[in-house]
PDB file of N, CA and C in Angstrom:
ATOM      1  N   UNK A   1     -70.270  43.997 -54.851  1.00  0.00           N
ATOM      2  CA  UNK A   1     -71.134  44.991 -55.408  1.00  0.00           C
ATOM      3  C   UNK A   1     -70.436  46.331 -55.223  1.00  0.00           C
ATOM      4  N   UNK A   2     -70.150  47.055 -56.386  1.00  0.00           N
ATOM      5  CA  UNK A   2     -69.399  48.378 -56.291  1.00  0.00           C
ATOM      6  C   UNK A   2     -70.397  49.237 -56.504  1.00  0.00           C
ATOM      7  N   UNK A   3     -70.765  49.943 -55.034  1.00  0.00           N
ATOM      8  CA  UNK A   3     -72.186  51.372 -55.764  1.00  0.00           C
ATOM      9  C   UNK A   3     -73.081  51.168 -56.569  1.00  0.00           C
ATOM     10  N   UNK A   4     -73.647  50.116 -55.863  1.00  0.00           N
ATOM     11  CA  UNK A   4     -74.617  49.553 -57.000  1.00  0.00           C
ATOM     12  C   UNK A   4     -75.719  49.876 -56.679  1.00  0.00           C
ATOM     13  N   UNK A   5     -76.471  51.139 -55.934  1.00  0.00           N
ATOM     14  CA  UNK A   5     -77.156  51.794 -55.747  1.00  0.00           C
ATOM     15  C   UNK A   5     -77.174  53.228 -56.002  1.00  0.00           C
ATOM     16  N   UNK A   6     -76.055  53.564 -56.668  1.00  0.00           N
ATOM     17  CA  UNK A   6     -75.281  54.675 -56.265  1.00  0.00           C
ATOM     18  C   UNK A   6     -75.933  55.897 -57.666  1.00  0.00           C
ATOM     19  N   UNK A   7     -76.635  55.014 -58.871  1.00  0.00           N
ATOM     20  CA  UNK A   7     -77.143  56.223 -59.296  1.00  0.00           C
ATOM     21  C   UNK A   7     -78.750  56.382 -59.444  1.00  0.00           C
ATOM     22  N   UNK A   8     -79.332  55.707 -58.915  1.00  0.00           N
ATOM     23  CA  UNK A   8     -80.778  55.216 -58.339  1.00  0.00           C
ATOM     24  C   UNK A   8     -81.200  56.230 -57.629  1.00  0.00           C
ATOM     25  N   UNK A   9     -82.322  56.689 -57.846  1.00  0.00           N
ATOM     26  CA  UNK A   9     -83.518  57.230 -57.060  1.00  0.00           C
ATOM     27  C   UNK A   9     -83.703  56.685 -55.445  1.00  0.00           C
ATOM     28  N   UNK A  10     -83.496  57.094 -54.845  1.00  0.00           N
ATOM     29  CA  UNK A  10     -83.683  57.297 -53.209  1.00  0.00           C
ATOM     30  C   UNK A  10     -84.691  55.290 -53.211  1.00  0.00           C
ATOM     31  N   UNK A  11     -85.802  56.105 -53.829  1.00  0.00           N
ATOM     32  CA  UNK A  11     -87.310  54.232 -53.787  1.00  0.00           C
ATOM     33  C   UNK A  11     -86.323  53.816 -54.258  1.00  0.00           C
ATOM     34  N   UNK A  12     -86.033  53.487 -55.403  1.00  0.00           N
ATOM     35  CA  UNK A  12     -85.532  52.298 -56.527  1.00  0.00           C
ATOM     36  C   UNK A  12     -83.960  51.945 -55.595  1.00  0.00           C
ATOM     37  N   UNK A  13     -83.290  52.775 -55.011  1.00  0.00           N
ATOM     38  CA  UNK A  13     -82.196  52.317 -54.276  1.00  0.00           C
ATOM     39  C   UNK A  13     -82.550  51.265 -52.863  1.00  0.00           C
ATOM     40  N   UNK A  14     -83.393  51.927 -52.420  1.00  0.00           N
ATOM     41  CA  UNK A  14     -84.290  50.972 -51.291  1.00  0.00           C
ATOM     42  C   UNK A  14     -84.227  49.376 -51.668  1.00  0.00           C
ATOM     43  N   UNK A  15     -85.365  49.510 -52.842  1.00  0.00           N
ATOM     44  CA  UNK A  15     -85.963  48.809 -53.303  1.00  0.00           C
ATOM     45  C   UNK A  15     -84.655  47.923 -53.861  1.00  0.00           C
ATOM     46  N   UNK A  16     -83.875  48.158 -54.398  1.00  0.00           N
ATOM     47  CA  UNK A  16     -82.674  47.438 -54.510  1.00  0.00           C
ATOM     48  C   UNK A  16     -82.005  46.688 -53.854  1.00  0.00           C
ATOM     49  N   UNK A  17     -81.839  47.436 -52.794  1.00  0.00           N
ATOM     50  CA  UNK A  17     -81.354  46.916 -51.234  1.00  0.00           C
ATOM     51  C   UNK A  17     -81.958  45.810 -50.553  1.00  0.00           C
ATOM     52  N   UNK A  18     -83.530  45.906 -50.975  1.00  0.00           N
ATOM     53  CA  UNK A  18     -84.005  45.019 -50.528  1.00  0.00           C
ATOM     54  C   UNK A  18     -83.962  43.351 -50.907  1.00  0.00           C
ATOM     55  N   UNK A  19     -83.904  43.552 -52.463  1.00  0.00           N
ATOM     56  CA  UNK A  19     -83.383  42.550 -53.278  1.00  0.00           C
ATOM     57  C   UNK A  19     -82.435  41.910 -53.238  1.00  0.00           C
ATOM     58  N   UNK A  20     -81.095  42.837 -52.674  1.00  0.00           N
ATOM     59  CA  UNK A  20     -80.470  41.840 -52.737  1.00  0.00           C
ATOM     60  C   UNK A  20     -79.690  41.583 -51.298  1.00  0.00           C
ATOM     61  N   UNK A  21     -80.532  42.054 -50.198  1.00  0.00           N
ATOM     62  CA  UNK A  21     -80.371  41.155 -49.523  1.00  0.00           C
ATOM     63  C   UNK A  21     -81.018  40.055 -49.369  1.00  0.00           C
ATOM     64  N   UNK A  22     -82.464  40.115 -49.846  1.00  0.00           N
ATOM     65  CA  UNK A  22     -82.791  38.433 -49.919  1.00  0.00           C
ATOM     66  C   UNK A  22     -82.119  37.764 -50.748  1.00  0.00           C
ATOM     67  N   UNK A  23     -81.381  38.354 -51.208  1.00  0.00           N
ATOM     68  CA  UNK A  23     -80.604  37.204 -52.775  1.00  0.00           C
ATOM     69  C   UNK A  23     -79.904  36.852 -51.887  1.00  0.00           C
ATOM     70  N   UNK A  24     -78.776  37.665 -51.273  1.00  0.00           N
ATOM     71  CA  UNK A  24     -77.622  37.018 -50.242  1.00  0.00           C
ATOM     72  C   UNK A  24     -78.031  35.927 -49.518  1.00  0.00           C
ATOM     73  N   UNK A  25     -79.302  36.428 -48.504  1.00  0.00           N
ATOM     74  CA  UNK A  25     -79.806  35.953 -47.312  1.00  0.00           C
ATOM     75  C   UNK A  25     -80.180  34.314 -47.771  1.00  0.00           C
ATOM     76  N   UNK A  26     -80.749  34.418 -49.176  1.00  0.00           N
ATOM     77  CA  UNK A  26     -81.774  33.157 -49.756  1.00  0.00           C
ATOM     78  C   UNK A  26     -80.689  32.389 -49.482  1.00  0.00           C
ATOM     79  N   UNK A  27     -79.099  32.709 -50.321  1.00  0.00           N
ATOM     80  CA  UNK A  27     -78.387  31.960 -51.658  1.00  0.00           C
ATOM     81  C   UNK A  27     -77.478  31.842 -50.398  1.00  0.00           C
ATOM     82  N   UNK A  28     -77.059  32.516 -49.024  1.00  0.00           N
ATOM     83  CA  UNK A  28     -75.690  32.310 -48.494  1.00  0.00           C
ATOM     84  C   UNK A  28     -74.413  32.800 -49.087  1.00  0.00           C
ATOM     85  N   UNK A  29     -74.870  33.701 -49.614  1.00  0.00           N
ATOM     86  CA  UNK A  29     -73.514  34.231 -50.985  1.00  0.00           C
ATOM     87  C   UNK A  29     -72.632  35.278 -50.142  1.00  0.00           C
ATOM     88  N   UNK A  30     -71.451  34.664 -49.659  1.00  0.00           N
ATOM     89  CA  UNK A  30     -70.970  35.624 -49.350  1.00  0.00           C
ATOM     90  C   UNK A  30     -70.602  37.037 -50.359  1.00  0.00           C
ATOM     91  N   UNK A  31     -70.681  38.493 -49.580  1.00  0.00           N
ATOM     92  CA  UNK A  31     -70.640  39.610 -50.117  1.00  0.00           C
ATOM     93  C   UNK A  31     -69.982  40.641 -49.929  1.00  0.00           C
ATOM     94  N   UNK A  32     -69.341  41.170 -50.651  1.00  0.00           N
ATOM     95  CA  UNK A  32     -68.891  42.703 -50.356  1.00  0.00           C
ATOM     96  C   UNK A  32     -69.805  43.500 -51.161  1.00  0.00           C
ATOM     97  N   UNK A  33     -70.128  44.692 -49.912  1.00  0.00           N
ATOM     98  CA  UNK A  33     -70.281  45.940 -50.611  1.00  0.00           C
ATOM     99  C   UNK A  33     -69.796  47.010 -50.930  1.00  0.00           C
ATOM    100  N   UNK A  34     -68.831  47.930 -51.570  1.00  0.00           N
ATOM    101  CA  UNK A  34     -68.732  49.101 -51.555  1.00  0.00           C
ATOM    102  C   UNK A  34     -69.547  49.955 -51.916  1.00  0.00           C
ATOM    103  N   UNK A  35     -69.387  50.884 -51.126  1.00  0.00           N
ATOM    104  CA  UNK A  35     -69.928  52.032 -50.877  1.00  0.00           C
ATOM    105  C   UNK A  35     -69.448  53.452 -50.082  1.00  0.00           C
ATOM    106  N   UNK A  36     -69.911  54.808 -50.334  1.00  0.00           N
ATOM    107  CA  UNK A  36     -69.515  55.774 -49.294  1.00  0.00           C
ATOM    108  C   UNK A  36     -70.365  56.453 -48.614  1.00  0.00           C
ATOM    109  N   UNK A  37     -71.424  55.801 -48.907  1.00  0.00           N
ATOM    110  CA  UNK A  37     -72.946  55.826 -47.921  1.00  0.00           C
ATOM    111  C   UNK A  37     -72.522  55.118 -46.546  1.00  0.00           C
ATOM    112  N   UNK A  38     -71.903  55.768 -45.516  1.00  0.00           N
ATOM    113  CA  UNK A  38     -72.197  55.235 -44.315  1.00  0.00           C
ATOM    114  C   UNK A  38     -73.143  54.484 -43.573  1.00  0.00           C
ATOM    115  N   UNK A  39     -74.318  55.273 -43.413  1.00  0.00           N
ATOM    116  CA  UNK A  39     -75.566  54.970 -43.260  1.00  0.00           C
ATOM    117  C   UNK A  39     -75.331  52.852 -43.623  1.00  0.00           C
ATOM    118  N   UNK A  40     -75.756  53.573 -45.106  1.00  0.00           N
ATOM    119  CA  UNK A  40     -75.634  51.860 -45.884  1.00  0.00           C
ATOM    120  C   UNK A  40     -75.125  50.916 -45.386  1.00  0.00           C
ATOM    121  N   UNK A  41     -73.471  51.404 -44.908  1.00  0.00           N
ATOM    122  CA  UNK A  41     -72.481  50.462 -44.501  1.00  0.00           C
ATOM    123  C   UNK A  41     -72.695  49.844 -42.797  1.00  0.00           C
ATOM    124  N   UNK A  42     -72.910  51.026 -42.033  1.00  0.00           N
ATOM    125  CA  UNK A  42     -73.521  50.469 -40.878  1.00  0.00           C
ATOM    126  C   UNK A  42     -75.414  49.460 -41.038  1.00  0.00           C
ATOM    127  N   UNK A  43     -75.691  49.341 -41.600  1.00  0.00           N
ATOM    128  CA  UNK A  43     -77.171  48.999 -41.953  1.00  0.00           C
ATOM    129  C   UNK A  43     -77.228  47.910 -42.499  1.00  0.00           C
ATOM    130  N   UNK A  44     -75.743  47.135 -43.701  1.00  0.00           N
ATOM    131  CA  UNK A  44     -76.042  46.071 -44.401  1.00  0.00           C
ATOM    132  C   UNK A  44     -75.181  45.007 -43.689  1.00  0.00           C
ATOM    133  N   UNK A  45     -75.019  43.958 -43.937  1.00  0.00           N
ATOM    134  CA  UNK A  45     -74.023  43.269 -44.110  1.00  0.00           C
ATOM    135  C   UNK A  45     -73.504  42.589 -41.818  1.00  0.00           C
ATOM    136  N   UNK A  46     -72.445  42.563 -42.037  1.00  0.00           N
ATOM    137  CA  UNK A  46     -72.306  42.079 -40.715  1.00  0.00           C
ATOM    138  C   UNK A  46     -70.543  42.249 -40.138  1.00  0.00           C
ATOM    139  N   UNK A  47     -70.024  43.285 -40.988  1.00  0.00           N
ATOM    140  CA  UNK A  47     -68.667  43.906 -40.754  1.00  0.00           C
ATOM    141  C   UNK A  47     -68.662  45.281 -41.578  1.00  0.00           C
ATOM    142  N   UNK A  48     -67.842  45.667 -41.293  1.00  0.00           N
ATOM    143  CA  UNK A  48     -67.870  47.166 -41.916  1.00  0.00           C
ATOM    144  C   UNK A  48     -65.979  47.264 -41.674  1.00  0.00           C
ATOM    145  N   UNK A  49     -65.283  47.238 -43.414  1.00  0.00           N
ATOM    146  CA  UNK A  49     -64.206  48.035 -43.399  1.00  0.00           C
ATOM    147  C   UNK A  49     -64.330  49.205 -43.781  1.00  0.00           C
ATOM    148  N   UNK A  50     -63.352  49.723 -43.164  1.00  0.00           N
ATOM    149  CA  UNK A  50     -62.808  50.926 -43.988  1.00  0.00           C
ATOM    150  C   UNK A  50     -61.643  51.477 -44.414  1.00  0.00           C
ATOM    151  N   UNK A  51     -61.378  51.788 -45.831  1.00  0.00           N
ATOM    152  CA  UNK A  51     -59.918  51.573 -46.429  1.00  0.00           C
ATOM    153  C   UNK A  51     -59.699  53.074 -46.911  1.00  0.00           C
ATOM    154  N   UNK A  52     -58.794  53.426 -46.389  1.00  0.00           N
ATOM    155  CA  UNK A  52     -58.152  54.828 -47.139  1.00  0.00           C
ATOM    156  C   UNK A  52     -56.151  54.627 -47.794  1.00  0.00           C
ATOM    157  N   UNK A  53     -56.746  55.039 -48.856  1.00  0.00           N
ATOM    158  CA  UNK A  53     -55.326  54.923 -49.662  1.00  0.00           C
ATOM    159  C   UNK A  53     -54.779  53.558 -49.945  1.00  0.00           C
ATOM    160  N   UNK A  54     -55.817  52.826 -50.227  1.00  0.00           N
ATOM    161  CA  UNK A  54     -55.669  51.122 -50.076  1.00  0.00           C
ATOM    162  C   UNK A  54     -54.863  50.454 -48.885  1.00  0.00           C
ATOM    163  N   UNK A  55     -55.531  51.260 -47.912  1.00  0.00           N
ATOM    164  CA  UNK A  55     -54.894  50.374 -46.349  1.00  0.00           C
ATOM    165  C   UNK A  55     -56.005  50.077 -45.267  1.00  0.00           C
ATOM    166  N   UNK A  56     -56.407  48.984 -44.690  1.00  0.00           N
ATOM    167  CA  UNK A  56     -57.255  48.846 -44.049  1.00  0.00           C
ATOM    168  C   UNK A  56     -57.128  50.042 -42.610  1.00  0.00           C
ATOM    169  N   UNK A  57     -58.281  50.754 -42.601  1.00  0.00           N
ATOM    170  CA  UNK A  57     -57.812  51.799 -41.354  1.00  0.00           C
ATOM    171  C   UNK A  57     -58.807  51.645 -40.358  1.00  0.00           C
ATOM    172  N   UNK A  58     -59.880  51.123 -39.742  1.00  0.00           N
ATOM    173  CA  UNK A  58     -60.686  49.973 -39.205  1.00  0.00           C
ATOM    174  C   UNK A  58     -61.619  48.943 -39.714  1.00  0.00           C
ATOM    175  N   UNK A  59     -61.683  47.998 -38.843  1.00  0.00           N
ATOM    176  CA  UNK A  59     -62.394  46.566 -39.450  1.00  0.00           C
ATOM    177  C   UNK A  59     -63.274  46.604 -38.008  1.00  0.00           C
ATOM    178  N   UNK A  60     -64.375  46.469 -38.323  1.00  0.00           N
ATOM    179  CA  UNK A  60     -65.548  46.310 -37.266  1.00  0.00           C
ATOM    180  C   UNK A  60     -66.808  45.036 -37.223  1.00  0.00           C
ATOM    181  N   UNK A  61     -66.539  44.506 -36.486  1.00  0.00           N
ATOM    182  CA  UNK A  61     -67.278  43.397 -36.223  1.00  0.00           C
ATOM    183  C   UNK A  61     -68.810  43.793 -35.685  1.00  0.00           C
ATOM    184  N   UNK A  62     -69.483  43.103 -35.930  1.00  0.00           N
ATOM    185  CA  UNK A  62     -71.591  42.931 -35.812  1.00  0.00           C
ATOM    186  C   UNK A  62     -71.748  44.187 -34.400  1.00  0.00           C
ATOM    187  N   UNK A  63     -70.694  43.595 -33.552  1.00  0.00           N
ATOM    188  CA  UNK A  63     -70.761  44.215 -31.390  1.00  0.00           C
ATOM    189  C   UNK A  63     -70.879  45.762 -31.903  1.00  0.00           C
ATOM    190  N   UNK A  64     -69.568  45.956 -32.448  1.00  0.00           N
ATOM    191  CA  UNK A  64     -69.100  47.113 -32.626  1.00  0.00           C
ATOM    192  C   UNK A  64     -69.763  48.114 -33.353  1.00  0.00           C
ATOM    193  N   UNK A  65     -70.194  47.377 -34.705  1.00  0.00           N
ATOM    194  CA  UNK A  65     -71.188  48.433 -35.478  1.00  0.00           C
ATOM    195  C   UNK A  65     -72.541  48.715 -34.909  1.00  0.00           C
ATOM    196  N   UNK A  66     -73.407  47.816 -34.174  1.00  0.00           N
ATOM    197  CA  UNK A  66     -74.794  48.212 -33.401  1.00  0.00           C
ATOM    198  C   UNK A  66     -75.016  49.082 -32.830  1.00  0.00           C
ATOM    199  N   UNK A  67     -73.591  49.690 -32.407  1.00  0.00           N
ATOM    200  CA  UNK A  67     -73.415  50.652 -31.188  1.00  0.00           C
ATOM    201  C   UNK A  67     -73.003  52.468 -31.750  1.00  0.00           C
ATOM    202  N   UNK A  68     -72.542  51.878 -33.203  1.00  0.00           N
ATOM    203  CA  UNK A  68     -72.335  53.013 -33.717  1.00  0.00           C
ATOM    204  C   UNK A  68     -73.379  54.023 -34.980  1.00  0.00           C
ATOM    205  N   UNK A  69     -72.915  55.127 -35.273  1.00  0.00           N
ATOM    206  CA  UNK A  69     -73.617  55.966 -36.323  1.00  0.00           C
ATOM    207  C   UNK A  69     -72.709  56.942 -37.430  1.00  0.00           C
ATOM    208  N   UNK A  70     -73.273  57.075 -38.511  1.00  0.00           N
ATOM    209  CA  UNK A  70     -71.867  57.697 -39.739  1.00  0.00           C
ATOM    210  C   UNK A  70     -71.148  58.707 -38.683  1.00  0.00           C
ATOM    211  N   UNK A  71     -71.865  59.850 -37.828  1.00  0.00           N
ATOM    212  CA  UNK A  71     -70.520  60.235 -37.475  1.00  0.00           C
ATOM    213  C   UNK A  71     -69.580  59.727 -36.221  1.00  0.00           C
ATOM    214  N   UNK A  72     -70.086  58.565 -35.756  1.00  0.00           N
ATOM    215  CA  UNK A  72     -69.019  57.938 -35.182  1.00  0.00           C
ATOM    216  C   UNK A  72     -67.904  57.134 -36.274  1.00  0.00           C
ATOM    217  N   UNK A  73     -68.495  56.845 -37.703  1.00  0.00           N
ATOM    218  CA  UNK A  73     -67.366  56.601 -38.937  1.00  0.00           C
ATOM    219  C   UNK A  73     -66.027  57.461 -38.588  1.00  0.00           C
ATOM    220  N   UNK A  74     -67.510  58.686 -39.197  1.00  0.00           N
ATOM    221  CA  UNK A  74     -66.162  59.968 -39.950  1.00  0.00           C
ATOM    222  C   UNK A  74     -65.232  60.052 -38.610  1.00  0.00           C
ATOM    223  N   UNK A  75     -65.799  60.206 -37.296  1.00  0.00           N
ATOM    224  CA  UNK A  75     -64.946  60.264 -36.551  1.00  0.00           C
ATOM    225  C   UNK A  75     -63.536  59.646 -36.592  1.00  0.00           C
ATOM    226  N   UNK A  76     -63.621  58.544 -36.920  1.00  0.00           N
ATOM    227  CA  UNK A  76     -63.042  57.658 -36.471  1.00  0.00           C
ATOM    228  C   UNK A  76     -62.375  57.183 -37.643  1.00  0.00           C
ATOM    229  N   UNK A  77     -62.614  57.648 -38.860  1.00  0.00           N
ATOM    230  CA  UNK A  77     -61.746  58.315 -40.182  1.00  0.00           C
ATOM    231  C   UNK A  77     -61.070  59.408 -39.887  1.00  0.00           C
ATOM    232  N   UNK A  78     -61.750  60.213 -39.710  1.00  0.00           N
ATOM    233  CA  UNK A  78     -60.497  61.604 -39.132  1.00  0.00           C
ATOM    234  C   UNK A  78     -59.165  61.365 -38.143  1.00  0.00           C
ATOM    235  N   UNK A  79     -59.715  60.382 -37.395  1.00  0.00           N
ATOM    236  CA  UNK A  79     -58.043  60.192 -36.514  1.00  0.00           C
ATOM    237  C   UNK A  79     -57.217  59.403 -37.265  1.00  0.00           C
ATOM    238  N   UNK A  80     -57.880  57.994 -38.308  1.00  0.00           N
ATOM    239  CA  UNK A  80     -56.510  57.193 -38.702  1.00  0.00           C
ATOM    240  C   UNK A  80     -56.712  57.618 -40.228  1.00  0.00           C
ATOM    241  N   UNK A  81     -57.132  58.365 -40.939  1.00  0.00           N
ATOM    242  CA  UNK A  81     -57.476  58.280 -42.385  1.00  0.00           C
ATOM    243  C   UNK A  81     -56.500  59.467 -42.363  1.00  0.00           C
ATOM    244  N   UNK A  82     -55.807  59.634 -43.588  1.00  0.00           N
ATOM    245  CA  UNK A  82     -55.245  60.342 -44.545  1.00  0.00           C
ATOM    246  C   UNK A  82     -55.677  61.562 -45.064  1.00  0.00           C
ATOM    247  N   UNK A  83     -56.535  61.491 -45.370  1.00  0.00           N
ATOM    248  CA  UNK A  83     -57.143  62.537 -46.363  1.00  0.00           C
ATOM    249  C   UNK A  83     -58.349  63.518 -45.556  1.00  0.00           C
ATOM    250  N   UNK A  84     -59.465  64.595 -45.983  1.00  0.00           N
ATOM    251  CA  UNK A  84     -59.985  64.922 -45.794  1.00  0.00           C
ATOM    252  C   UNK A  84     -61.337  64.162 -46.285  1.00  0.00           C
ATOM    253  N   UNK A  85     -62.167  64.093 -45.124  1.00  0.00           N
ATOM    254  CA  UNK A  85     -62.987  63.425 -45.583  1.00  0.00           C
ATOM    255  C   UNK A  85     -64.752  64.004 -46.380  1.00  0.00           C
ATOM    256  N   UNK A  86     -65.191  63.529 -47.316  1.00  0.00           N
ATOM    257  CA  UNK A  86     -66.597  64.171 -48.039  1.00  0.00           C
ATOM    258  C   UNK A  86     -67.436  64.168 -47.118  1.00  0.00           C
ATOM    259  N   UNK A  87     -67.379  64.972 -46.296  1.00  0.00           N
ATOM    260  CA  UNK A  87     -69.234  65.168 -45.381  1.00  0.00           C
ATOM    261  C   UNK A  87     -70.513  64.356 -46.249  1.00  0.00           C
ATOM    262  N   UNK A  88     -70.491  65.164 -47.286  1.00  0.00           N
ATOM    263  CA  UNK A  88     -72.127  65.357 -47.705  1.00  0.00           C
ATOM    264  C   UNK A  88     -72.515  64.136 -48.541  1.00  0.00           C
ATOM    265  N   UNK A  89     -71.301  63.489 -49.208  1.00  0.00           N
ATOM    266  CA  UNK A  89     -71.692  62.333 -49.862  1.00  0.00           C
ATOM    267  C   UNK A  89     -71.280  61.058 -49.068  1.00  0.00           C
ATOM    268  N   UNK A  90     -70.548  61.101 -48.158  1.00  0.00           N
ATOM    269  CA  UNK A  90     -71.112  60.052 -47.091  1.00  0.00           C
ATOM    270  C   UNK A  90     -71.785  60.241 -46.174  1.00  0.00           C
ATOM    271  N   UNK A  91     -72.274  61.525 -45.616  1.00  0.00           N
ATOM    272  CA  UNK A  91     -73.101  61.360 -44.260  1.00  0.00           C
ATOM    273  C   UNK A  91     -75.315  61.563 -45.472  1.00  0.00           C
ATOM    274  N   UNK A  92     -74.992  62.193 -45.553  1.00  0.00           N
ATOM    275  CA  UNK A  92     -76.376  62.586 -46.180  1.00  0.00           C
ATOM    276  C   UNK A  92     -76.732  61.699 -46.960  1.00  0.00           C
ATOM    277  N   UNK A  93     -76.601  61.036 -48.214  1.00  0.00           N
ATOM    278  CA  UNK A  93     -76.599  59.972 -48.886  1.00  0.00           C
ATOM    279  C   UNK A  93     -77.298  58.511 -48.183  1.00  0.00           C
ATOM    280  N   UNK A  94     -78.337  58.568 -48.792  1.00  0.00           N
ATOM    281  CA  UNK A  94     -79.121  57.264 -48.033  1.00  0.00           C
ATOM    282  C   UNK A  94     -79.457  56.007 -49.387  1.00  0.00           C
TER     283      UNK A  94
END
């Protein structure tokens, strides 16, 4: 799923979310999501990459993400990531 919430109304994005994780959950379908909603990424699923410049720059397992929040992400983008990173459309963005 590429941003497949991404031009949705705040409800209707929810409400999306909700869908299809029972679709996953029902069907066993394994999934990727992209996204640059942090939030999202810590919240769905049961790993969380993160790729800058098409290079894996951490991979986080179920332990690891429970414990964290977007700005422990960005953090942690700012030391191995490349680039400057978008505050407002990954931290604010729900």
């Amino acid at each position: 799923m590429d941003e497949h919430t991404a031009a949705l109304d705040p409800q209707a994005a929810e409400k999306v979310m909700e869908i299809t994780k029972q679709i996953v959950t029902e069907n066993s379908f394994p999934t990727m999501m992209i996204t640059h909603n942090l939030n999202a990424a810590l919240k769905t699923g049961t790993r969380t990459v993160m790729l800058d410049a098409g290079r894996v720059i951490f991979d986080l397992s179920s332990e690891e993400r429970e414990k964290m929040a977007a700005p422990d992400l960005m953090r942690m983008y700012s030391q191995r990531g490349s680039r400057q990173i978008d505050y407002d459309r990954m931290l604010l963005a729900d």
